[in-house]
Protein backbone atom coordinates (compact mmCIF):
# COMPACT_ATOMS: atom_id res chain seq x y z
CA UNK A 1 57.68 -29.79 21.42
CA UNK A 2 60.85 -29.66 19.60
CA UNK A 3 62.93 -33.29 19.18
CA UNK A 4 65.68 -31.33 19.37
CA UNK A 5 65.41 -29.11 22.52
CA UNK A 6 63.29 -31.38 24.71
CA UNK A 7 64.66 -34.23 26.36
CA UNK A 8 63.07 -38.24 25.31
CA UNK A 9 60.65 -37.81 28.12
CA UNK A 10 59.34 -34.65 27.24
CA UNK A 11 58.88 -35.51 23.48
CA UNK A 12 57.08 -38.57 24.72
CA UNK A 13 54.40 -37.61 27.32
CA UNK A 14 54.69 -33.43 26.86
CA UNK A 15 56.27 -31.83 29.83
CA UNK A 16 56.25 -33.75 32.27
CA UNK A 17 58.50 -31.56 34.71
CA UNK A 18 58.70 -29.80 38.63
CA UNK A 19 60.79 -27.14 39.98
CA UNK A 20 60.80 -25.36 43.21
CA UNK A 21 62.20 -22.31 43.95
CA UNK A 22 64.03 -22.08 47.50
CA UNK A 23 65.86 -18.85 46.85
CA UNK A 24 66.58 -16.09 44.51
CA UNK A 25 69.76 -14.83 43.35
CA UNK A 26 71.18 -11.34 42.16
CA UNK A 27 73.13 -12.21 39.13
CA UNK A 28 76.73 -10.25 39.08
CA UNK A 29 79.22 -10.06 36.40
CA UNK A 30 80.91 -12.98 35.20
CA UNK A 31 77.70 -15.14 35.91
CA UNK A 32 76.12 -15.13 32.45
CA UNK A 33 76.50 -18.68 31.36
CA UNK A 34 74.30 -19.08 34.51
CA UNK A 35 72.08 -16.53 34.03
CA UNK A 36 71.35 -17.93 30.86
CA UNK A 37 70.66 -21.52 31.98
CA UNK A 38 67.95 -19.70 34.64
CA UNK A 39 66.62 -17.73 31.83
CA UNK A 40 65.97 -21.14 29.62
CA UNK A 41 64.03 -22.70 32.66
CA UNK A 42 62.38 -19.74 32.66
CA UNK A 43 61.38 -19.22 28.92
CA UNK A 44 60.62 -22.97 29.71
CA UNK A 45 57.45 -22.55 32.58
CA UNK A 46 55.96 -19.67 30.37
CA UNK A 47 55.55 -21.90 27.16
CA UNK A 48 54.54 -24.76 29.85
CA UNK A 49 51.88 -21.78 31.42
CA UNK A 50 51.10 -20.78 27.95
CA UNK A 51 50.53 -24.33 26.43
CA UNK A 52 48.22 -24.85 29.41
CA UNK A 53 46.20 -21.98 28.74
CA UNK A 54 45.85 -22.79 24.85
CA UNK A 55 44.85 -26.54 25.82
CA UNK A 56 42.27 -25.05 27.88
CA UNK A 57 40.97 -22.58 25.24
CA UNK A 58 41.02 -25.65 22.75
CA UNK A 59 38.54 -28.09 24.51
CA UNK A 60 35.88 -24.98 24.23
CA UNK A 61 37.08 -24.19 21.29
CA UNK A 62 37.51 -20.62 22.62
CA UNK A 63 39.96 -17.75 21.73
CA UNK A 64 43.63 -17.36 23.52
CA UNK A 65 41.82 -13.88 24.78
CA UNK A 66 39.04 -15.83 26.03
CA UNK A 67 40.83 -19.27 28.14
CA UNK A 68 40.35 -17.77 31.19
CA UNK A 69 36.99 -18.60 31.12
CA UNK A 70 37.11 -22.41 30.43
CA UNK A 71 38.72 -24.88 32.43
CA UNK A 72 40.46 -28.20 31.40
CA UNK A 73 42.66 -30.28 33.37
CA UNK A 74 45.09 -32.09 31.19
CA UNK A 75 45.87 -35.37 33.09
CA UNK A 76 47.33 -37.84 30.63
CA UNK A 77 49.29 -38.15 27.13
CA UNK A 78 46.03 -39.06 25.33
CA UNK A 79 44.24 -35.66 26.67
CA UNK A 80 48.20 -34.16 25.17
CA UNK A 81 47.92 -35.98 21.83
CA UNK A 82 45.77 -33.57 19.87
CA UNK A 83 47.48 -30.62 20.97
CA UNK A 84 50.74 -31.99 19.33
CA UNK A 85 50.25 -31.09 15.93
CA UNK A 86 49.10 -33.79 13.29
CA UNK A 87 52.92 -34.48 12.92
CA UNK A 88 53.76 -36.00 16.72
CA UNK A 89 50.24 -36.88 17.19
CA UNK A 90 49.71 -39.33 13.75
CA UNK A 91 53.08 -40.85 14.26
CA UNK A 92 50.85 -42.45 17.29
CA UNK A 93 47.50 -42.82 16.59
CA UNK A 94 45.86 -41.62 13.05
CA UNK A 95 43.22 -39.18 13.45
CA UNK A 96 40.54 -41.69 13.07
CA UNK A 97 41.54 -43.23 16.46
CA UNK A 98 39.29 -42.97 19.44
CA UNK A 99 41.26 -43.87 21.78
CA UNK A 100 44.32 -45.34 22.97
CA UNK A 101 42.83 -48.91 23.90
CA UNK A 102 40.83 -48.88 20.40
CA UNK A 103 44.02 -50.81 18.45
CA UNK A 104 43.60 -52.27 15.12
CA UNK A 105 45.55 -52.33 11.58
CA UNK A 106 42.55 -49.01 10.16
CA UNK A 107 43.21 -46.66 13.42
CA UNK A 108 47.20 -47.30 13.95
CA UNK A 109 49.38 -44.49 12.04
CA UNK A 110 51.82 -46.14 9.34
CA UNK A 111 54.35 -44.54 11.38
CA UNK A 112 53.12 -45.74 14.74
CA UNK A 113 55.76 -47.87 17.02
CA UNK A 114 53.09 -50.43 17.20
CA UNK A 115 52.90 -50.97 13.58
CA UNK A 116 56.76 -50.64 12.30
CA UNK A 117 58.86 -53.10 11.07
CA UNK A 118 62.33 -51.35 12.22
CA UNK A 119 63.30 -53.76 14.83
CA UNK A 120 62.46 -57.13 16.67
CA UNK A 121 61.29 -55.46 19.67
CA UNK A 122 58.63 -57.29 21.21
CA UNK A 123 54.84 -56.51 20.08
CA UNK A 124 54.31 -56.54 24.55
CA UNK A 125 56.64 -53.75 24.94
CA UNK A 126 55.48 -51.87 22.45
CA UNK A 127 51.79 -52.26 23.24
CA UNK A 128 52.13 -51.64 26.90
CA UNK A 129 54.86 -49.39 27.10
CA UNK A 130 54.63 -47.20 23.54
CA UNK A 131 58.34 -48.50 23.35
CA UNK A 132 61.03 -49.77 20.74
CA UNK A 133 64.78 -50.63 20.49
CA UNK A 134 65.33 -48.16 17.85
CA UNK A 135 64.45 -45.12 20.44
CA UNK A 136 65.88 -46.74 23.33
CA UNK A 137 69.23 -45.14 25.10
CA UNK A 138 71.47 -47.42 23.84
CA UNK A 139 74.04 -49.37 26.55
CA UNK A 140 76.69 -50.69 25.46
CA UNK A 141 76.74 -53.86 27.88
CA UNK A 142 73.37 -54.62 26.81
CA UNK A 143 73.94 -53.92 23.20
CA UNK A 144 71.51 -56.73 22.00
CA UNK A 145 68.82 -55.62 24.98
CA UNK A 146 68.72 -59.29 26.18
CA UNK A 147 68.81 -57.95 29.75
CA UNK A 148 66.48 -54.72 29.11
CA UNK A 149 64.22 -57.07 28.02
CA UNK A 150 64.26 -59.74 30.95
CA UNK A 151 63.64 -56.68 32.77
CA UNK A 152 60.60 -55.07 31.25
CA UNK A 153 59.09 -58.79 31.27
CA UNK A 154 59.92 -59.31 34.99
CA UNK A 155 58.28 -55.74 35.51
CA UNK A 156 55.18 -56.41 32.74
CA UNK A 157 54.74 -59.58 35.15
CA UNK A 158 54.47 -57.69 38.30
CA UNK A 159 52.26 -55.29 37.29
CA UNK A 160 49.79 -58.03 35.63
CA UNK A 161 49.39 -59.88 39.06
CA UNK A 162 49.02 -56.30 40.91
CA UNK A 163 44.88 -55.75 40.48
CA UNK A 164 44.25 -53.93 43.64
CA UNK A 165 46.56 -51.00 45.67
CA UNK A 166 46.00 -53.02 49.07
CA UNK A 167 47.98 -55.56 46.85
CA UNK A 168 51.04 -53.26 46.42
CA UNK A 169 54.18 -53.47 48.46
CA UNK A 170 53.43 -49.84 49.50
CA UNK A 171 49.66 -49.57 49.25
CA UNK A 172 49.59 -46.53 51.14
CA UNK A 173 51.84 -45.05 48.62
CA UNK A 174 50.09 -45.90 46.05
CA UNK A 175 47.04 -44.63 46.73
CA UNK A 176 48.94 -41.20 46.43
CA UNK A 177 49.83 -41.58 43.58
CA UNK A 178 46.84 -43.07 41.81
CA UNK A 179 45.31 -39.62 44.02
CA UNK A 180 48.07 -37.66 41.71
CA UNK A 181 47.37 -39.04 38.34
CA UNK A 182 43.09 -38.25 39.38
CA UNK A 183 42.51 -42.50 38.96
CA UNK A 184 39.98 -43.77 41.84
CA UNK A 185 41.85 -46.05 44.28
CA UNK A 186 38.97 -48.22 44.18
CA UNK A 187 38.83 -52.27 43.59
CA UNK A 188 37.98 -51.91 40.11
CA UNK A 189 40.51 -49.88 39.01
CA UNK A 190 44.27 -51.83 38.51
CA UNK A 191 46.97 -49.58 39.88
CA UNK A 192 50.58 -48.84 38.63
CA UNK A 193 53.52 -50.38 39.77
CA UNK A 194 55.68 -48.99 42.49
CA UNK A 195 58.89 -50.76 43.09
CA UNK A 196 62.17 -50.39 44.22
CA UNK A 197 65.71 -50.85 43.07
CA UNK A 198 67.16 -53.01 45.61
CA UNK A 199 64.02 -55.60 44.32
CA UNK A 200 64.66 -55.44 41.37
CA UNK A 201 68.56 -56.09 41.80
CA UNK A 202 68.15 -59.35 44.31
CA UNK A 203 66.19 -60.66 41.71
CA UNK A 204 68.22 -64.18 41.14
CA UNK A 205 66.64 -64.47 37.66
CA UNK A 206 67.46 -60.86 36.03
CA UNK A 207 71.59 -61.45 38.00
CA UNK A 208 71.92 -64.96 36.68
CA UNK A 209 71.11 -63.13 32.77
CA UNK A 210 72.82 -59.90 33.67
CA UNK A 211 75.64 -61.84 34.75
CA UNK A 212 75.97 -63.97 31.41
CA UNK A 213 74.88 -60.64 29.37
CA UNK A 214 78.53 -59.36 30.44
CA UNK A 215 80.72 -62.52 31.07
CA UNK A 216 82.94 -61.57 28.49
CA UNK A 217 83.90 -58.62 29.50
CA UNK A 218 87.21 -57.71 31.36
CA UNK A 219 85.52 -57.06 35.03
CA UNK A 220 82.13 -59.23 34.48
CA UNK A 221 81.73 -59.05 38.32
CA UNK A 222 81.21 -55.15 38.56
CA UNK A 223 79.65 -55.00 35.23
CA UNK A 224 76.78 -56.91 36.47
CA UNK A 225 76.58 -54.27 38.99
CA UNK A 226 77.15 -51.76 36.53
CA UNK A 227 74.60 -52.91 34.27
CA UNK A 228 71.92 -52.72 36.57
CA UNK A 229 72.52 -49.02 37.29
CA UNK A 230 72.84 -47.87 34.17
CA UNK A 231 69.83 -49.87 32.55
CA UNK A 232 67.94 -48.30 35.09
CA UNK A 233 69.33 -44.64 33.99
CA UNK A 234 68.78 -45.73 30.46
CA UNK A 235 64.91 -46.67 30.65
CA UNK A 236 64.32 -43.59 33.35
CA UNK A 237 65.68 -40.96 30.53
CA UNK A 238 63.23 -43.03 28.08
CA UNK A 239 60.46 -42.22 29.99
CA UNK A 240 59.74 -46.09 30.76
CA UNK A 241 60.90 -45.53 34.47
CA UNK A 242 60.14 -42.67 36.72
CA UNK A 243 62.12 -42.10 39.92
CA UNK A 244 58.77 -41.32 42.43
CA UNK A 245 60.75 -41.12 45.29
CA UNK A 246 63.85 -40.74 46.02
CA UNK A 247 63.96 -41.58 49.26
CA UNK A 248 62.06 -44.25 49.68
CA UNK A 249 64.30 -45.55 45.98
CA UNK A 250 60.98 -45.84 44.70
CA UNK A 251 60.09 -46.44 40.69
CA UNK A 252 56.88 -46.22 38.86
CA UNK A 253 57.00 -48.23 35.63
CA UNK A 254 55.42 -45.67 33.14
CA UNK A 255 52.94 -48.02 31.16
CA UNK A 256 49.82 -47.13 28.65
CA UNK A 257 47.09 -49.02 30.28
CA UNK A 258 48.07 -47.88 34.28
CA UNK A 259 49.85 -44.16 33.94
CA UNK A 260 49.63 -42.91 30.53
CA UNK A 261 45.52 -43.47 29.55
């Protein structure tokens, strides 16, 4: 994956993308620019259709010719790390790494955002979210993160106490999407967390700091607002934040020990 053609999301999980197609459409004169934007999405499935098939063909070590014949169902980033290239993949974890839960000073790439030095980001973010100020969509409202940071504590919190799917909010919902990611929805295994944005914003805690994060400002009152929104926006185009459903305004918080492993 190319930093420079896929979006933050992409770079950090691998494509991580849906489309359906309702309709088809003869393209006429004059409609090139568009034509061109469906042609990317769909140079954009084949490499996705052809990565798939060469991640098969790797895990039996098997020819491009021959992938049809082995199967391999690619569920999480660290199934995508090796297939990265040494250049994405060590800027993670080095190649002596086992796994992602195996952390220690001889496994962790220099490079890794677990061991640099770049910023005062917060070891817990980095740890549970592979996240760091320095790749973070900057807002200027929040220029100093204070209330980013609230936030990704409140939501660290709410996933620690959440142990069980019949604990969720939306247990049923849940389940789904534990069923998506192939995790057993069983007692022993913690799910992710499913929330929505209304929660989040009659939080009294996270307005009281959003509130003083933008006090100085010349309309503090619908920057609060404001700043909710777009720090929402912000972390979702980081990859921290997933919209699940739109309709229901429901978020999954995208962290390494409940999504990504």
């Amino acid at each position: 994956l190319s930093n420079r053609s896929a979006t933050p999301m992409e770079v950090r999980f691998g494509c991580v993308r849906e489309v359906h197609a309702s309709s088809a459409c003869l393209i006429g004169e004059g409609q090139t620019r568009m034509a061109n934007q469906w042609n990317g999405e769909v140079v954009h499935w084949l490499k996705c259709v052809k990565f798939s098939r060469m991640a098969g063909g790797s895990k039996s070590n098997a020819s491009f010719d021959d992938d049809k014949k082995s199967s391999c169902t690619i569920r999480n980033g660290k199934d995508v790390l090796p297939l990265l290239g040494e250049t994405i993949s060590s800027s993670i974890l080095s190649e002596e790494s086992i796994g992602f839960s195996n952390f220690d000073s001889n496994t962790i790439g220099n490079g890794s955002v677990l061991k640099r030095k770049c910023c005062q980001t917060p070891y817990r973010f980095r740890s549970a979210l592979f996240y760091c100020h320095c790749e973070a969509t900057l807002e200027v409202l929040d220029s100093s993160f204070r209330f980013r940071d609230a936030l990704l504590n409140r939501l660290l919190d709410m996933e620690a106490r959440l142990q069980r799917s019949s604990e969720s909010f939306f247990p049923s919902v849940t389940e789904d999407c534990m069923d998506l990611f192939g995790t057993p929805s069983d007692h022993a295994t913690p799910p992710p967390l499913l929330f929505t944005f209304e929660s989040i914003y009659k939080d009294g805690k996270l307005a009281s700091i959003a509130s003083e994060t933008v006090a100085l400002t010349a309309l503090p009152e619908a920057n609060a607002q404001r700043l909710f929104r777009k720090t929402f926006a912000a972390m979702t185009n980081d990859g921290i934040l997933s919209l699940y459903d739109a309709r229901g305004d429901l978020y999954l918080l995208v962290s390494r020990t409940r999504v990504i492993e």
